[in-house]
C-alpha atoms as a PDB file:
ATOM      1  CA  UNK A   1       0.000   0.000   0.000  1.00  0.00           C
ATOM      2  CA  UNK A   2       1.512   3.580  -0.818  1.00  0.00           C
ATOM      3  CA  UNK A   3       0.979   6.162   1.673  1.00  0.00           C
ATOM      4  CA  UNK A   4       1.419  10.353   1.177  1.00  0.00           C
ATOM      5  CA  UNK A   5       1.596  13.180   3.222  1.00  0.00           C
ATOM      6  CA  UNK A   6       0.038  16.503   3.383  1.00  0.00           C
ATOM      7  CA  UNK A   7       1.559  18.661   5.377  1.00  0.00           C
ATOM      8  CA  UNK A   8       0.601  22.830   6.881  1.00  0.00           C
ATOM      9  CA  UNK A   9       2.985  24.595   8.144  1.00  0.00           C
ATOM     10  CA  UNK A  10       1.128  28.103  10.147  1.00  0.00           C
ATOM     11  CA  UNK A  11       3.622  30.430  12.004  1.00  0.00           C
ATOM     12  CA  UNK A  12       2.251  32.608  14.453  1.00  0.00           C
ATOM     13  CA  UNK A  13       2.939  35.655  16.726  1.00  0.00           C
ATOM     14  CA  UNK A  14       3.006  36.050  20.039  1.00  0.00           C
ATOM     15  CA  UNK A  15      -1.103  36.196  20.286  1.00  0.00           C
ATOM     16  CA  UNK A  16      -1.038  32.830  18.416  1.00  0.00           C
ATOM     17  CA  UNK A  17      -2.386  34.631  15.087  1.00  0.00           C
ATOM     18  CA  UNK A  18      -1.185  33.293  11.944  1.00  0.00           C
ATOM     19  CA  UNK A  19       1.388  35.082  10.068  1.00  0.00           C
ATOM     20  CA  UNK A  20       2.096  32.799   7.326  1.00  0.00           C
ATOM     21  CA  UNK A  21       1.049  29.538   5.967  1.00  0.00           C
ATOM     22  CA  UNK A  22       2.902  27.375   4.171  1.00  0.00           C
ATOM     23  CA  UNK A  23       1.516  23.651   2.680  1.00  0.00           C
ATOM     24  CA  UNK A  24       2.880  20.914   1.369  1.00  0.00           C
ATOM     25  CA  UNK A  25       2.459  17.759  -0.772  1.00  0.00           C
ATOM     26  CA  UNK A  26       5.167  15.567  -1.970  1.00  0.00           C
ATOM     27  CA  UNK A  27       3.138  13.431  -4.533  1.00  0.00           C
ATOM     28  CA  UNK A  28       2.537  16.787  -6.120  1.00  0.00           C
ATOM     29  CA  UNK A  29       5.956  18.071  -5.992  1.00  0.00           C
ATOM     30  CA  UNK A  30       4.550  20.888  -3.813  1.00  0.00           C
ATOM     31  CA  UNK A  31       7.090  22.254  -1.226  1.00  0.00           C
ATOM     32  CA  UNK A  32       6.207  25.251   1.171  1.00  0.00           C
ATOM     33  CA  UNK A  33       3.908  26.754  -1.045  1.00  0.00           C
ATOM     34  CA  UNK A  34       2.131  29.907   0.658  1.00  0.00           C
ATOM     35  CA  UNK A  35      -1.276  30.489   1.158  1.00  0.00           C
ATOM     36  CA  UNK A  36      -3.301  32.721   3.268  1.00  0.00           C
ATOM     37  CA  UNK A  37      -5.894  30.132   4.557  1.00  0.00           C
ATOM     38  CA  UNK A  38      -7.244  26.998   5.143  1.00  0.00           C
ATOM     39  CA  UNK A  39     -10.546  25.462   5.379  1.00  0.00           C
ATOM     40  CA  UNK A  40      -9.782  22.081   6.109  1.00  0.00           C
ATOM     41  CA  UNK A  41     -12.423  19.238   7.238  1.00  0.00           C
ATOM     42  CA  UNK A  42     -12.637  15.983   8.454  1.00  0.00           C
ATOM     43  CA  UNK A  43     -15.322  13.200   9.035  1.00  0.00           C
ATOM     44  CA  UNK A  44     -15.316  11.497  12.400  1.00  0.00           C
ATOM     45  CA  UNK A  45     -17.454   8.422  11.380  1.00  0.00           C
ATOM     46  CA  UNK A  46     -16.991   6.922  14.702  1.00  0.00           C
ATOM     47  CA  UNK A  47     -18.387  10.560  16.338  1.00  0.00           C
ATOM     48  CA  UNK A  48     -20.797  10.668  12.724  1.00  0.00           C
ATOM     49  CA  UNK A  49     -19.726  14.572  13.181  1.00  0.00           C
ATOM     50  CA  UNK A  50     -16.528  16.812  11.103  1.00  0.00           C
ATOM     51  CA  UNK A  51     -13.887  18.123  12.482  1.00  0.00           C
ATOM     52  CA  UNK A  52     -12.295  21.586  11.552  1.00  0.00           C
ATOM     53  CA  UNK A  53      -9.355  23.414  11.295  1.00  0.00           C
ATOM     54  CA  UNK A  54     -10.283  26.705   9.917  1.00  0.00           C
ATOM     55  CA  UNK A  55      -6.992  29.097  10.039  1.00  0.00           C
ATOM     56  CA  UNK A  56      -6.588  32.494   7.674  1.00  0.00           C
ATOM     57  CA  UNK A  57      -3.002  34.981   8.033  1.00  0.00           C
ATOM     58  CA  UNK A  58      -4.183  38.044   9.840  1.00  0.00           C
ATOM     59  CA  UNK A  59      -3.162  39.889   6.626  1.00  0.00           C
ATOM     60  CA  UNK A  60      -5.652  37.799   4.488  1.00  0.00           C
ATOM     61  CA  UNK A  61      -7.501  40.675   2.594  1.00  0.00           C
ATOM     62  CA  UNK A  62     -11.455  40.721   2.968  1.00  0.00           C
ATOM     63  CA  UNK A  63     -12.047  40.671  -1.097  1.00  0.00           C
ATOM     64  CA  UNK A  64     -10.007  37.601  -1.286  1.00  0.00           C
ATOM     65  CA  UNK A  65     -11.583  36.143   1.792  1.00  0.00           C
ATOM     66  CA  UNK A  66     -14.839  36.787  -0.111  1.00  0.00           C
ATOM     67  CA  UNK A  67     -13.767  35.041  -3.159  1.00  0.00           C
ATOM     68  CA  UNK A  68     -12.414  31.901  -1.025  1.00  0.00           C
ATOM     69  CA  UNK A  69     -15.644  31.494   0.347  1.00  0.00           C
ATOM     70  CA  UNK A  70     -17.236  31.708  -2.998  1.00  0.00           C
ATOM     71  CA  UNK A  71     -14.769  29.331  -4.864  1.00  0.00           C
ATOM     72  CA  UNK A  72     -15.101  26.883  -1.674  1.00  0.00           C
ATOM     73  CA  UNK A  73     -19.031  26.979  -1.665  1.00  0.00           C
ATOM     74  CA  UNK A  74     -18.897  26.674  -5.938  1.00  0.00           C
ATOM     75  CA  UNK A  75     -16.141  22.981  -5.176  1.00  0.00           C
ATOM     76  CA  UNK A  76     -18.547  22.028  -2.216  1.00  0.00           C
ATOM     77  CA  UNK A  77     -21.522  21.670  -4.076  1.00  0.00           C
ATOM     78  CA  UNK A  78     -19.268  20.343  -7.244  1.00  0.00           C
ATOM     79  CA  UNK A  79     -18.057  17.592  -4.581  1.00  0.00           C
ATOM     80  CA  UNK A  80     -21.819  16.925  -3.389  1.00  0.00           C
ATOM     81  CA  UNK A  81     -23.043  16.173  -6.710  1.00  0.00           C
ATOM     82  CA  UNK A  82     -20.093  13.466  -7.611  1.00  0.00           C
ATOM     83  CA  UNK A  83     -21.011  12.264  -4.101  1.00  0.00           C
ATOM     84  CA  UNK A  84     -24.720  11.956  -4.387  1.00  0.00           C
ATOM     85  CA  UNK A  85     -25.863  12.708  -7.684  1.00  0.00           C
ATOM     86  CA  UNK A  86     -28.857  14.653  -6.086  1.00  0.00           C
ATOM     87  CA  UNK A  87     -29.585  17.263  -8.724  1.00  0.00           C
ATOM     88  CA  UNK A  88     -32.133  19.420  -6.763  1.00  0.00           C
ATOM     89  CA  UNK A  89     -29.820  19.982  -4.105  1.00  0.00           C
ATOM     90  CA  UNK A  90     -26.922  20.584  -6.571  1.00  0.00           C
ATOM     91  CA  UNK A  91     -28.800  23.125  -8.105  1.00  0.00           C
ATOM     92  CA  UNK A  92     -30.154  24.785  -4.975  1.00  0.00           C
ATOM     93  CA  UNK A  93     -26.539  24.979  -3.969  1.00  0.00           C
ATOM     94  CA  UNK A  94     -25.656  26.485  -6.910  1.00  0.00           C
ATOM     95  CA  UNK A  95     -28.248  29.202  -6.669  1.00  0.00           C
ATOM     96  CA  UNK A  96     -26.893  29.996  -3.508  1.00  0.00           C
ATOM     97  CA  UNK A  97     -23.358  30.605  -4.654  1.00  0.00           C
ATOM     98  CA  UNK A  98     -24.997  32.842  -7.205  1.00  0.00           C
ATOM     99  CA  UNK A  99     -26.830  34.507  -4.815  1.00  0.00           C
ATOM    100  CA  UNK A 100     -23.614  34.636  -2.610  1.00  0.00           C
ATOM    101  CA  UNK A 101     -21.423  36.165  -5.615  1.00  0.00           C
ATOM    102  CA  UNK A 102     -23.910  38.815  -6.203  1.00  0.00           C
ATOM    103  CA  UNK A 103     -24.404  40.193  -3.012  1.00  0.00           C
ATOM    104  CA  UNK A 104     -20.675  40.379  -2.328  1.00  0.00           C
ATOM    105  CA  UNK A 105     -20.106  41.594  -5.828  1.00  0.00           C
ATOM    106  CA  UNK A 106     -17.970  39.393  -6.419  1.00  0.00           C
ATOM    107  CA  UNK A 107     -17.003  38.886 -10.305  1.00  0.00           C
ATOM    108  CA  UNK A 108     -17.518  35.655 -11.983  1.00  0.00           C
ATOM    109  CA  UNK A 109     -15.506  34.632 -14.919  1.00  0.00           C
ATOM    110  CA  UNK A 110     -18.133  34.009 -18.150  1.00  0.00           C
ATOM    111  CA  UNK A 111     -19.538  31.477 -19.256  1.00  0.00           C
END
């Protein structure tokens, strides 16, 4: 059986505040790559509940924050669908991250 790692790295000051984040992932040939944040969750099927680690720099800037979300909302329901293949809650999703976009102004790339 093969096994591979995925590693974060988050430095933080002296209030425990990320600074910097850093990830890596050797099958990918990706070595300390930075990143402002992570959104990172994990089913407990033992607990049947997920697990969080939800870390962002405290320079991460609010327009980008916005378009994480968006982007991470857009993937989730993406991931649902492949998981599920329940349409009406795909789409439903979907209009949500539209709705989401819109009201943060955030712009979408066409079409």
């Amino acid at each position: 059986m093969k096994k591979t790692q995925i590693t974060f790295d988050v430095k933080l000051d002296e209030n425990k505040i990320p600074e910097k984040i850093s990830w890596s992932a050797t099958d990918s040939g990706v070595y300390e790559k930075d990143s402002k944040a992570i959104l990172l969750s994990v089913w407990n099927h033992e607990s049947q509940e997920t697990l969080k680690i939800d870390l962002w720099t405290k320079d991460m800037p609010l327009d980008q924050m916005n378009v994480f979300f968006h982007q991470t909302l857009v993937s989730m329901s993406d991931t649902f669908f492949r998981a599920t293949q329940n349409e009406k809650m795909t789409d439903s999703f979907k209009q949500f991250c539209d709705y989401f976009a819109k009201n943060l102004k955030i712009k979408l790339p066409p079409n």
